[in-house]
Protein backbone atom coordinates (compact mmCIF):
# COMPACT_ATOMS: atom_id res chain seq x y z
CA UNK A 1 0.00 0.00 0.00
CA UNK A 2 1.35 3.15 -1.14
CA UNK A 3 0.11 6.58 1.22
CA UNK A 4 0.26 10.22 1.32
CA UNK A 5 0.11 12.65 4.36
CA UNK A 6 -1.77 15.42 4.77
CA UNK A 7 -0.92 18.54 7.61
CA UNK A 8 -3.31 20.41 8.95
CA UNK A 9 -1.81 23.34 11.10
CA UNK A 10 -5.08 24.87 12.67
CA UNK A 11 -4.81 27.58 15.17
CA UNK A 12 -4.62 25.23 18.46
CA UNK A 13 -2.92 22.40 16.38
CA UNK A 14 -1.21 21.18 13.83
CA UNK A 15 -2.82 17.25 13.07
CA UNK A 16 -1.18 14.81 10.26
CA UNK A 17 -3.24 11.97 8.69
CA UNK A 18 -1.20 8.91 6.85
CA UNK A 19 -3.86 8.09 4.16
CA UNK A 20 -3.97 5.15 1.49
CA UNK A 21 -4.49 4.96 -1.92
CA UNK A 22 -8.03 3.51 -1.05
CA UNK A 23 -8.79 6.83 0.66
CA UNK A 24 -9.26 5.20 4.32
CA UNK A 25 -7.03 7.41 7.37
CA UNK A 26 -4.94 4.74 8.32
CA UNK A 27 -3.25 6.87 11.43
CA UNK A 28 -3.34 10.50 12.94
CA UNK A 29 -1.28 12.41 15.43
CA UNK A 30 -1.82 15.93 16.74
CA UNK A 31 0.11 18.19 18.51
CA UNK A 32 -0.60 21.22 20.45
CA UNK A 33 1.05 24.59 21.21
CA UNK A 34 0.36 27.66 22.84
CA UNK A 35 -1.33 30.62 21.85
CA UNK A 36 -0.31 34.13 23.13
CA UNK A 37 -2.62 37.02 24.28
CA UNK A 38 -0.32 39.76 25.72
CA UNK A 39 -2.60 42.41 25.41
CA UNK A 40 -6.86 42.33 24.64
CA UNK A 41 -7.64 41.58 20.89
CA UNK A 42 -4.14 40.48 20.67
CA UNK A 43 -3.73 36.90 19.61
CA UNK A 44 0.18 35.55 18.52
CA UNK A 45 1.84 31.72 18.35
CA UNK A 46 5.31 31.19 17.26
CA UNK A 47 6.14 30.31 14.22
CA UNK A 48 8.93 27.75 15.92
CA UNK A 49 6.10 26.12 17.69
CA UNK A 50 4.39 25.12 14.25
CA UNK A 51 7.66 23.50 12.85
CA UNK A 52 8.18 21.29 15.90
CA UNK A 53 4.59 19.88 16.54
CA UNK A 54 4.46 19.14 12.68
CA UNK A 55 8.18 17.81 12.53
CA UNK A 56 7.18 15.60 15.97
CA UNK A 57 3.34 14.70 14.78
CA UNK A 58 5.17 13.50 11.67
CA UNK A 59 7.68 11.56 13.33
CA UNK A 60 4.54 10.29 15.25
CA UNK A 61 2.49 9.24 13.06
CA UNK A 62 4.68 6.95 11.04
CA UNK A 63 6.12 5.25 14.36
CA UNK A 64 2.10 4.50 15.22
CA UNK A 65 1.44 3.69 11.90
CA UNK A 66 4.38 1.49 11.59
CA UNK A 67 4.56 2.48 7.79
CA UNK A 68 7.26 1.70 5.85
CA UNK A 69 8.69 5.52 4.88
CA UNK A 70 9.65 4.21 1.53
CA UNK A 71 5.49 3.73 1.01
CA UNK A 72 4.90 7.78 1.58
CA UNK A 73 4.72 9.09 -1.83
CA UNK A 74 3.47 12.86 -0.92
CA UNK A 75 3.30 15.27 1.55
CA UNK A 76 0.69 18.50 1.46
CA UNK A 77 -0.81 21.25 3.57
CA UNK A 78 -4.19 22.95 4.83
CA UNK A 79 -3.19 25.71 7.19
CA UNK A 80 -5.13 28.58 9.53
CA UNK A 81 -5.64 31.75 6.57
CA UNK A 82 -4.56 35.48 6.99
CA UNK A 83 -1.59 35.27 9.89
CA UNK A 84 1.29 37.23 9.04
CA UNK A 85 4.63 35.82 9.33
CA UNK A 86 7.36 38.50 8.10
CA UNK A 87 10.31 37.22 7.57
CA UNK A 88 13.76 38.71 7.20
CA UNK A 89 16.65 38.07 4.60
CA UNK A 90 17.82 34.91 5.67
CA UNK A 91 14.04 33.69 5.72
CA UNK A 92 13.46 34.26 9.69
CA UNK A 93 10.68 35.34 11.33
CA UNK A 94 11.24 38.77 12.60
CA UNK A 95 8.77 38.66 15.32
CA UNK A 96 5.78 36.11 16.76
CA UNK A 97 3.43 35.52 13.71
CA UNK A 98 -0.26 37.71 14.06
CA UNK A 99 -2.80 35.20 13.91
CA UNK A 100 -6.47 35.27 11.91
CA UNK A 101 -8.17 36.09 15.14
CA UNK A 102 -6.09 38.90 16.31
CA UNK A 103 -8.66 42.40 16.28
CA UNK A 104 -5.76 45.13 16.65
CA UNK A 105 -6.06 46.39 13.13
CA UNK A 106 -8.99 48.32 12.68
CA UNK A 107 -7.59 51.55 12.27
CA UNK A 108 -6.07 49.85 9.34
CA UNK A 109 -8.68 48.39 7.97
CA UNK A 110 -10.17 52.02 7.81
CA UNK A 111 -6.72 53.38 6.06
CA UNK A 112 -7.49 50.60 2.89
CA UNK A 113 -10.64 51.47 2.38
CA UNK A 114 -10.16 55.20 2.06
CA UNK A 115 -6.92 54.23 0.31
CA UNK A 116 -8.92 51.55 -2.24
CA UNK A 117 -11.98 53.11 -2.10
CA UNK A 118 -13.65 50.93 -5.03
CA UNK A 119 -10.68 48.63 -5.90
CA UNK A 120 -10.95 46.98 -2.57
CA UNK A 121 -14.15 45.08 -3.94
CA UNK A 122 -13.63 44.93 -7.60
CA UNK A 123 -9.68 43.31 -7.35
CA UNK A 124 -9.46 41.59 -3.99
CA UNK A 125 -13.18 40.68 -3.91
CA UNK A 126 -13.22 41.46 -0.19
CA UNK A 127 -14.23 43.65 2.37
CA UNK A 128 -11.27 44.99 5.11
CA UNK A 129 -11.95 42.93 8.21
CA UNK A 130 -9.47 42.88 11.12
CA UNK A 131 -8.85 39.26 10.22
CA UNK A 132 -7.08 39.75 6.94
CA UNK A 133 -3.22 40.13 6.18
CA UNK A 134 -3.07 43.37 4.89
CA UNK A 135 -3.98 45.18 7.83
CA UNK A 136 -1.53 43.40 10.21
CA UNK A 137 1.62 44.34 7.56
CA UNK A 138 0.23 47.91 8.04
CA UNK A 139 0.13 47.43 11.83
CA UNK A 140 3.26 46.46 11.79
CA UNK A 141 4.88 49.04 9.87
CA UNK A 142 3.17 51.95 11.24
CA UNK A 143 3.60 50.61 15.32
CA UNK A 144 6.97 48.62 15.17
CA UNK A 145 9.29 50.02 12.02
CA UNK A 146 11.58 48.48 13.00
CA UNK A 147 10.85 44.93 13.15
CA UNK A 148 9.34 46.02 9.60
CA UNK A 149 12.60 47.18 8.67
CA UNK A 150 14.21 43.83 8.74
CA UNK A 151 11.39 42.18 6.87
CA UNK A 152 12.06 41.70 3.31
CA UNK A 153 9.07 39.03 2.24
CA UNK A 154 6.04 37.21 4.05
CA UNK A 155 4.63 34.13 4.18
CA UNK A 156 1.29 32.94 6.06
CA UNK A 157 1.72 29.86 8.69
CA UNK A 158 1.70 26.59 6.36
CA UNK A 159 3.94 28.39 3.94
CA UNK A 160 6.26 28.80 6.70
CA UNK A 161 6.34 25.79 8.13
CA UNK A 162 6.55 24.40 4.36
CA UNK A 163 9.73 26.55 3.68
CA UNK A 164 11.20 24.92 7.20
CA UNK A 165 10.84 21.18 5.40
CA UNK A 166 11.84 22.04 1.99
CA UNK A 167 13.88 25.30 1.65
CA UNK A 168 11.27 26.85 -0.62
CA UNK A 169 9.18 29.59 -0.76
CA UNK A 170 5.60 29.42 -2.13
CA UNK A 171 1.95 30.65 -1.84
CA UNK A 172 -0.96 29.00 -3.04
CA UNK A 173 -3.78 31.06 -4.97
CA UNK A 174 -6.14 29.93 -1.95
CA UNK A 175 -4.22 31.42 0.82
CA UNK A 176 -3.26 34.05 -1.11
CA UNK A 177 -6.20 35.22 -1.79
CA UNK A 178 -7.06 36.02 2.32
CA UNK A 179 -4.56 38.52 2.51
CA UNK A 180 -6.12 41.60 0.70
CA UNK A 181 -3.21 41.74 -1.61
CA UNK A 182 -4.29 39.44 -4.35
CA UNK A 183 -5.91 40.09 -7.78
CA UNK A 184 -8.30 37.49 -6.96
CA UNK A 185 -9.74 36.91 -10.52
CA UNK A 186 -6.38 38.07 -12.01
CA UNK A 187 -4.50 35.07 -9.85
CA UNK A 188 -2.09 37.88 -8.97
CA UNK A 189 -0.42 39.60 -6.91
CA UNK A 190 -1.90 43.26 -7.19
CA UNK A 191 0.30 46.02 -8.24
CA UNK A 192 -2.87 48.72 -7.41
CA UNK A 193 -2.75 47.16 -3.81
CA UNK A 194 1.02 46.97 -3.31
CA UNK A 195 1.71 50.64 -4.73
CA UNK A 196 -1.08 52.07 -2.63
CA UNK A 197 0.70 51.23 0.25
CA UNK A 198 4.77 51.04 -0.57
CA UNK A 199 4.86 47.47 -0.89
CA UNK A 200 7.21 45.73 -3.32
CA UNK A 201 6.63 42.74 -5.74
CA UNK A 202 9.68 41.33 -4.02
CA UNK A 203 7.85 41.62 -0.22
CA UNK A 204 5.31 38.84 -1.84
CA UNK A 205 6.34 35.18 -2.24
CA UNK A 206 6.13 33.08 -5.61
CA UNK A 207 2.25 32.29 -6.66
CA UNK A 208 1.30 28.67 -6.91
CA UNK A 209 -1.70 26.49 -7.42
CA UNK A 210 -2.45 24.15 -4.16
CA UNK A 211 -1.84 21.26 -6.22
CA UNK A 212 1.63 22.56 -7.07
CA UNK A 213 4.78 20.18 -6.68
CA UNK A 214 7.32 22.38 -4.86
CA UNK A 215 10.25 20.41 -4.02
CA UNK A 216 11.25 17.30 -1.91
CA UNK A 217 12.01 17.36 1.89
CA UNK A 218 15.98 18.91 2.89
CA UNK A 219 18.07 16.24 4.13
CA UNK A 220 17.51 18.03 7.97
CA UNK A 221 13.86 17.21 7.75
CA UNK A 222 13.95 13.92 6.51
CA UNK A 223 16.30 12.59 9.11
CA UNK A 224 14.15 15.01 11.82
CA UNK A 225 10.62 13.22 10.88
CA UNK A 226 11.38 9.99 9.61
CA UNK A 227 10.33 10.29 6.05
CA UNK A 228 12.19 10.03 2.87
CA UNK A 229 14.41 13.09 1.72
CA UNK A 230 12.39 12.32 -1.97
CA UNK A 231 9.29 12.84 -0.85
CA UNK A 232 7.45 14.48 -2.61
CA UNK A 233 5.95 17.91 -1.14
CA UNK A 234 2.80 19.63 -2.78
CA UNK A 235 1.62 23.07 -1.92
CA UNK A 236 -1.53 22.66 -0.11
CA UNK A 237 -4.40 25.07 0.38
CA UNK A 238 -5.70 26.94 2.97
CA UNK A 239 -8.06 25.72 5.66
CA UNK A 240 -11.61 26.09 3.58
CA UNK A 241 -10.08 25.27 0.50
CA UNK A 242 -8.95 22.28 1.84
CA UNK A 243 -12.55 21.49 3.89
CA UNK A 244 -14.30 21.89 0.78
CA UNK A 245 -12.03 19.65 -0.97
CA UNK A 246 -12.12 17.17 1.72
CA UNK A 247 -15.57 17.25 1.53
CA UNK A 248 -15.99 16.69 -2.16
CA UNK A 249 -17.26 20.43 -2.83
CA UNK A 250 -15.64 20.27 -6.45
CA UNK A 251 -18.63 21.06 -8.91
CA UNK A 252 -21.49 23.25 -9.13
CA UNK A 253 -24.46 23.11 -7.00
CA UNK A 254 -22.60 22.01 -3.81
CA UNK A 255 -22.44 23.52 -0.64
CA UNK A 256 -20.47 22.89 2.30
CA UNK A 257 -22.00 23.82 6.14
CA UNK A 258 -19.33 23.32 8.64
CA UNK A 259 -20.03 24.06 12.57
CA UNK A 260 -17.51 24.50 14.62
CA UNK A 261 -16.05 27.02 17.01
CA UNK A 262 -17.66 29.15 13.66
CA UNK A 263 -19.70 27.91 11.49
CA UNK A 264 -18.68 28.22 7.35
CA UNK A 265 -21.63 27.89 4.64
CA UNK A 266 -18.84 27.58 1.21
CA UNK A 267 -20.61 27.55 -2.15
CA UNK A 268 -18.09 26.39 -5.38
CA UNK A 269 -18.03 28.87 -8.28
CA UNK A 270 -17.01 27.99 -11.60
CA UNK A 271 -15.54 31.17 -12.19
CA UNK A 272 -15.02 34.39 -10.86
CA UNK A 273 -18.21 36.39 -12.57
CA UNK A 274 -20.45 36.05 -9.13
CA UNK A 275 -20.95 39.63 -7.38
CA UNK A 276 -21.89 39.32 -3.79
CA UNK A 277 -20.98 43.02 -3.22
CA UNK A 278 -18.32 41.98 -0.27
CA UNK A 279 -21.35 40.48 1.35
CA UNK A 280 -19.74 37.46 1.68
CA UNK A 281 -16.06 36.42 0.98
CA UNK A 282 -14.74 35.12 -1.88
CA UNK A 283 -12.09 33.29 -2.49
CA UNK A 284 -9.83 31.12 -4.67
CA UNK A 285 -10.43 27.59 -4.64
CA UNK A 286 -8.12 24.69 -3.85
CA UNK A 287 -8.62 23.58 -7.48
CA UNK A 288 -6.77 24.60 -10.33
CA UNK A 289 -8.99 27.50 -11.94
CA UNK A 290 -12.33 27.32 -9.32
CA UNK A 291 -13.04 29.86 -6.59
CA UNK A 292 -15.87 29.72 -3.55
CA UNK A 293 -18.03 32.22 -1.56
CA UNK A 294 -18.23 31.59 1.99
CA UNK A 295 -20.20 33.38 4.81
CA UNK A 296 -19.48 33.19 8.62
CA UNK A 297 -21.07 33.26 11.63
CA UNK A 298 -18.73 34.05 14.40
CA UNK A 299 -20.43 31.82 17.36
CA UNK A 300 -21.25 28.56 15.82
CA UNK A 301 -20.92 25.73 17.73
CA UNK A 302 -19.41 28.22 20.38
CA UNK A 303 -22.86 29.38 21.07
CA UNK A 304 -24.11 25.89 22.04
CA UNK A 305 -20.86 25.65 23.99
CA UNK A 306 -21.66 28.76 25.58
CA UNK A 307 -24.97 27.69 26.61
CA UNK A 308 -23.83 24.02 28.04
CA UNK A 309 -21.42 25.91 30.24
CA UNK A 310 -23.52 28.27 31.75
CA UNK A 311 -26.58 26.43 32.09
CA UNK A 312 -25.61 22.80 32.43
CA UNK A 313 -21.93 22.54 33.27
CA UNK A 314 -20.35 18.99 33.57
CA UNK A 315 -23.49 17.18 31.22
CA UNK A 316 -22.78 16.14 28.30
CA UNK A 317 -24.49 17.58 24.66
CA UNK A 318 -26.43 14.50 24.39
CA UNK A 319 -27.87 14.83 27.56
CA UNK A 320 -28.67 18.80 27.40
CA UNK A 321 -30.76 17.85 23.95
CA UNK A 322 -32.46 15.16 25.35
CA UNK A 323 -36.13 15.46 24.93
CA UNK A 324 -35.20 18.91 22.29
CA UNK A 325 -36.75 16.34 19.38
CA UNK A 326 -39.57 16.24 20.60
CA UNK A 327 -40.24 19.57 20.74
CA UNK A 328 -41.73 21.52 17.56
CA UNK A 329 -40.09 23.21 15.26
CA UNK A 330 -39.86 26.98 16.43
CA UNK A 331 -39.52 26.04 20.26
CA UNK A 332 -42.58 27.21 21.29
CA UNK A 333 -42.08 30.97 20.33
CA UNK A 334 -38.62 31.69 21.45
CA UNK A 335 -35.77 32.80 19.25
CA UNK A 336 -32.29 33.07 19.64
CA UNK A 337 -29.72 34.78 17.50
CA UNK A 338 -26.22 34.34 17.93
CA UNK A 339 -24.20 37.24 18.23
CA UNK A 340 -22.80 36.71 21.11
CA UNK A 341 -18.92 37.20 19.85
CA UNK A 342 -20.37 39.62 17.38
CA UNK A 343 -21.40 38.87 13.88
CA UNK A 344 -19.70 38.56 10.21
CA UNK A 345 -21.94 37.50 7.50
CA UNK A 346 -24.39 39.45 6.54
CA UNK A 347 -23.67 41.87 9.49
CA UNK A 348 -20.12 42.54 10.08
CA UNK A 349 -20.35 44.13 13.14
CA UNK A 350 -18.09 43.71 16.27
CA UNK A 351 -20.38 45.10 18.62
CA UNK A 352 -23.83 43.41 17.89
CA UNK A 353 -24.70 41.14 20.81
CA UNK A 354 -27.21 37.77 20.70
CA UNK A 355 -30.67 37.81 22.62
CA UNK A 356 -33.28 35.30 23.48
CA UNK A 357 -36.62 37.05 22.00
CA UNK A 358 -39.77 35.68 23.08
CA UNK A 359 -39.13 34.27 26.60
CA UNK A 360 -42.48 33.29 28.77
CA UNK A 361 -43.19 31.00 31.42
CA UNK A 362 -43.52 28.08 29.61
CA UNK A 363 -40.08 27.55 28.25
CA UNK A 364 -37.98 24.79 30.07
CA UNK A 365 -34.37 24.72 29.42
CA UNK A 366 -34.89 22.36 26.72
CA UNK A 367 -36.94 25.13 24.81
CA UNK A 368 -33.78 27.34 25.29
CA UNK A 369 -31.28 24.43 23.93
CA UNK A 370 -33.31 23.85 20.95
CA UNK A 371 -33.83 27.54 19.83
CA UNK A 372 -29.80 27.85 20.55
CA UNK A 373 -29.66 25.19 17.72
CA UNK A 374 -32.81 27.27 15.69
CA UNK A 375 -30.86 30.43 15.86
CA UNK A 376 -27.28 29.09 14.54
CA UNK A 377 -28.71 27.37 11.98
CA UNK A 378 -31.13 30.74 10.94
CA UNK A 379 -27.71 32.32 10.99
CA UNK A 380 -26.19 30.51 8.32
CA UNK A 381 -29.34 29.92 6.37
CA UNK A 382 -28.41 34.13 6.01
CA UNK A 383 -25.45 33.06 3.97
CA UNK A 384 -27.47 30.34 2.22
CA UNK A 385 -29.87 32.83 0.98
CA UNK A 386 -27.24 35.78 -0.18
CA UNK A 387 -25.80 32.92 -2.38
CA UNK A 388 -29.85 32.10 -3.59
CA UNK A 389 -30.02 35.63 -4.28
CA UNK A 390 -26.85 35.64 -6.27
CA UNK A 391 -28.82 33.24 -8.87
CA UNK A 392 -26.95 30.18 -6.56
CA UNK A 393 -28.24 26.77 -7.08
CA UNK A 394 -28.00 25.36 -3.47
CA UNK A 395 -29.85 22.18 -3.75
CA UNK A 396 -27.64 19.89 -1.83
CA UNK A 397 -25.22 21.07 1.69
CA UNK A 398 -22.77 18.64 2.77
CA UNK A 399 -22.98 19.37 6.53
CA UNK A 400 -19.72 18.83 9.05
CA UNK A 401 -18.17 19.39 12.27
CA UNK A 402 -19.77 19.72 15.43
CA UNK A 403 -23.16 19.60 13.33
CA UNK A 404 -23.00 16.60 11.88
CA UNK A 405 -22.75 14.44 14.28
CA UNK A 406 -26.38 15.39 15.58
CA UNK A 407 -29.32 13.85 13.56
CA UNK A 408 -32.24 16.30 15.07
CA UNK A 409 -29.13 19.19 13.84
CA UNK A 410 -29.27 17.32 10.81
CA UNK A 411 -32.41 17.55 10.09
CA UNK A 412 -32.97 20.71 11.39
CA UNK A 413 -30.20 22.30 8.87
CA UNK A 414 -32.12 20.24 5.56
CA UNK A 415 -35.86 22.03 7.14
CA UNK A 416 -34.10 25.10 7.55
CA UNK A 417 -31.79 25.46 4.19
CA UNK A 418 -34.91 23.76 2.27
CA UNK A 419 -32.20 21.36 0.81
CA UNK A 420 -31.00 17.99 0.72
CA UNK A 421 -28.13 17.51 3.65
CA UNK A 422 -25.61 15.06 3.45
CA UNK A 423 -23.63 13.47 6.48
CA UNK A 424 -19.98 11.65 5.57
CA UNK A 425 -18.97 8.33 6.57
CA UNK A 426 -15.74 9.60 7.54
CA UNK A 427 -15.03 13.16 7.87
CA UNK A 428 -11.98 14.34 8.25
CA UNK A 429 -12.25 17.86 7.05
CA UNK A 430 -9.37 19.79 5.67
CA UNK A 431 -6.22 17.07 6.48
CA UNK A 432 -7.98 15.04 4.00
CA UNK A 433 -8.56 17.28 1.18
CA UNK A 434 -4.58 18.43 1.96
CA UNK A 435 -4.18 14.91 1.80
CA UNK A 436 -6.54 14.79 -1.33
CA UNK A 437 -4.04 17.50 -3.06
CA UNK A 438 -0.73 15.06 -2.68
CA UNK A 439 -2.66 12.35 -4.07
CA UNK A 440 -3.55 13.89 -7.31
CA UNK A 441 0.03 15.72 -6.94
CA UNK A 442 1.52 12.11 -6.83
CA UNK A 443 -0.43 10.59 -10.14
CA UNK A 444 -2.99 8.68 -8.66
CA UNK A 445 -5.45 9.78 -9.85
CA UNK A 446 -6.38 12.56 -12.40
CA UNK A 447 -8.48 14.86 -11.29
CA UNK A 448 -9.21 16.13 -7.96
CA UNK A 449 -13.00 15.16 -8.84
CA UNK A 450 -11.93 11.42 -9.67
CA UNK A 451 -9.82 11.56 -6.28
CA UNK A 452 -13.36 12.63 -4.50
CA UNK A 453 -15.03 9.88 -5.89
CA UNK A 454 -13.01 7.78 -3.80
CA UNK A 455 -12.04 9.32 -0.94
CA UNK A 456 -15.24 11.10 -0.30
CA UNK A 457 -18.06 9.05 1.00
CA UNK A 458 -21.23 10.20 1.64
CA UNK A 459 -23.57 8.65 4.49
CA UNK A 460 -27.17 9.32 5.35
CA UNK A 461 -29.28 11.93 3.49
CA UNK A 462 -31.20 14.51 5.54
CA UNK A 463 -34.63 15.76 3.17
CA UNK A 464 -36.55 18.50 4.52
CA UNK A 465 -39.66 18.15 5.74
CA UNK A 466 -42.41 20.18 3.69
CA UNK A 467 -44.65 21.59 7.08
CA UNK A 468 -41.30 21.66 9.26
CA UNK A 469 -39.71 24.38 6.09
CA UNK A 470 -42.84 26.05 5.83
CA UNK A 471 -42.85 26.95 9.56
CA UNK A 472 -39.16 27.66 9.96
CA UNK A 473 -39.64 29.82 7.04
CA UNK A 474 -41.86 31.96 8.33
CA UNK A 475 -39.54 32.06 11.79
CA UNK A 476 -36.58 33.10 9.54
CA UNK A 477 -38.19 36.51 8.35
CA UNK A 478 -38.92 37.15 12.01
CA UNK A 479 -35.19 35.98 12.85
CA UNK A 480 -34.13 38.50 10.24
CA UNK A 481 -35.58 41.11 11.89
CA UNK A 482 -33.75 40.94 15.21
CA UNK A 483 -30.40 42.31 14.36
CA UNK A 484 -32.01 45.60 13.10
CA UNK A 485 -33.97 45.92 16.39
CA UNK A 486 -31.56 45.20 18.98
CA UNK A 487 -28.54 46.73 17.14
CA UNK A 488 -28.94 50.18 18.98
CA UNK A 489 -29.55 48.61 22.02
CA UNK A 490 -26.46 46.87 21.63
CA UNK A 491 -24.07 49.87 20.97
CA UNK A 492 -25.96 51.37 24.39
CA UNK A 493 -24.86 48.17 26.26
CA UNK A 494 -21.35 48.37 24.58
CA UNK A 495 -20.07 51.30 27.39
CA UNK A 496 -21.45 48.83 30.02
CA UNK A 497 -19.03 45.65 29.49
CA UNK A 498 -16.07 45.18 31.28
């Protein structure tokens, strides 16, 4: 049996799967490392700490596996989007990398789009959200010249970690395309963007596809993980990219829903004609040529968490939802939106806070648990319906994460997005579709659709339920009502918190 590997460096941990040519995960290994918040809205890891839990989970996972290194055709990467690591002329970071979730930048954000004005939509297809790469470079340069001084090119966090194993510097179009700075219909770098701001060509590494062969392992990393020194090492993608790949989102008409921490509705676009008016994102897809759209809500699955820790600490989420089924779509009149970490898609607002609208005496905590579900679903049905709007076909959602592994969530999302929704046998998310990209990479198979066909295997199929749609329908255009009610209440509130 011949395998590939795929990395996955998310933002707690980086997590390697040794896959075979059949598709099955035949081992995993994770490793952890810290995350550093020295001041509020600040939010750093070191770039060191990446290349040692990938260059131990590696070493890991072939000692577990006990496969033969000789049997590991192909390495590739899915990696956390938009954190900055500036590196100097020797290729060193110059300082701790600033990660996706790091909120410093907004006075930068404001400086692009009176810088852009128009060109901020029509090239990078994107609004300026504290999130992005752009604004951090600014930060940078404007509060610490001189660790920007010493920086002569960036990379974001899989790149870097990729340069550690090969000696190469790459980006793919996928990654690329979160940092503000790329001509995402042009798959370019953007000379409007980089002369609005002093930024050289040179400041920008190479452009790649995700599929792209970039080299073989140094001789240090192949005696420091265990694997071959001619292995073969592919670009990789960034985290959605590679989630939609993983999940088989490859052709028109497929959507992905993904609840996690957030929660991700990703719709694939042939090509780059769609307008969504920086409603939602839009991005460059992990294969060759495609792009996707992609709204987020903030509090996903971190709105149920939120809920099981303040109201019923130490149970598990099975037995908070017990009895939820058997309560009626709509939960009796109450509504819950979840803002309660703010909101991105369709309101990008930092302040906006959630609510509970419709409390009485009736409702039992079950009520509350169930419209907690209600309202995070209603919340990405809002992304759902932007791409509908768009002239979208969204007829079938391939649903993940923390959702998926609910059937009353399951069927709750198919009511709610009035579409078929499909569970996986094996979900593995965006390791797999990294692991997807080395397989094609390595020849065995042609296409990443021909690779999905076996890797990708769909389980149970969720129809909606005609009365159940109608009903949650009807709750929806009440739901949408909420944020435009409560959102000067909110900004009230917002001198209140500590």
């Amino acid at each position: 049996m011949k395998y590939v590997i795929g990395v996955d460096l998310g933002t707690s941990a980086v997590k390697t799967l040794l896959v075979g040519q059949d598709g099955v995960v035949r081992a995993e290994a994770t490793r952890e490392y810290p995350l550093y918040h020295d001041k509020a809205g600040w939010s750093e890891q070191d770039p060191e700490d990446w290349v040692v839990g990938t260059i131990d989970a590696l070493r890991d996972l072939l000692a577990s596996s006990g496969a033969n290194p000789e049997d590991v055709e192909g390495v590739s990467f899915s990696g956390q989007m938009h954190g900055l690591v500036l590196l100097d002329a020797q290729s060193k970071p110059v300082r701790r990398a600033i990660l996706w979730n790091d909120t410093r930048t907004t006075e930068q954000c404001r400086e692009i789009e009176r810088t852009l004005g128009d060109k901020l939509l029509s090239v990078t297809r994107n609004p300026a959200l504290e999130g992005f790469t752009l604004p951090k470079i600014l930060w940078v340069k404007q509060h610490e010249p001189d660790s920007f001084a010493r920086a002569e090119s960036f990379v974001l966090p899989k790149d870097y970690v990729r340069l550690r194993l090969t000696g190469e510097k790459h980006m793919d179009l996928s990654d690329a395309a979160g940092t503000l700075m790329l001509d995402v219909a042009g798959r370019e770098w953007s000379a409007d963007v980089l002369d609005a701001f002093a930024l050289t060509s040179g400041f920008c590494p190479p452009l790649v596809e995700a599929g792209a062969y970039v080299g073989e392992l140094t001789a240090e990393a192949a005696l420091a993980t265990g694997l071959r020194q001619q292995t073969k090492v592919f670009a990789g993608g960034a985290d959605n990219a590679c989630g939609a790949i993983g999940a088989g989102i490859l052709s028109p008409g497929l959507t992905l829903c993904s609840i996690g921490t957030s929660g991700v509705v990703l719709t694939y676009e042939e090509d780059a004609s769609a307008d969504y008016r920086g409603k939602v994102h839009f991005f460059n897809h992990g294969k060759a040529g495609a792009f996707y759209a992609m709204g987020v809500t903030l509090a996903a699955g971190y709105s149920l968490s939120w809920f099981r820790n303040a109201f019923a600490k130490g149970e598990t989420y099975d037995a908070m939802l017990q009895g939820a089924e058997l309560i009626p779509a709509g939960a009796n009149g109450l509504l819950f939106t979840p803002y309660i970490v703010g909101e991105r898609t369709p309101h990008a607002d930092a302040q906006i806070r959630g609510s509970f609208v419709g409390v009485d005496g009736s409702h039992t905590r079950t009520h509350f648990a169930r419209a907690v579900m209600e309202g995070i679903t209603f919340s990405l049905n809002e992304s759902i319906e932007l791409f509908r709007a768009a002239g979208k076909q969204v007829d079938q959602v391939v649903s993940i994460g923390g959702g998926a592994k609910n059937p009353l969530w399951l069927q709750m999302q198919a009511d709610i997005f009035k579409a078929d929704v499909v569970a996986l046998e094996n979900e593995q998310g965006p390791g797999l579709g990294a692991a997807m990209l080395a397989a094609v990479g390595c020849g065995w198979f042609p296409s990443l659709d021909a690779c999905g066909a076996t890797f990708v295997k769909h389980a149970r199929v969720y129809r909606p339920n005609e009365e159940a749609s109608a009903r949650y329908g009807q709750l929806f255009e009440i739901y949408r009502q909420v944020y435009a009610q409560t959102a000067d209440l909110n900004r009230a509130l917002y001198a209140f918190r500590n």
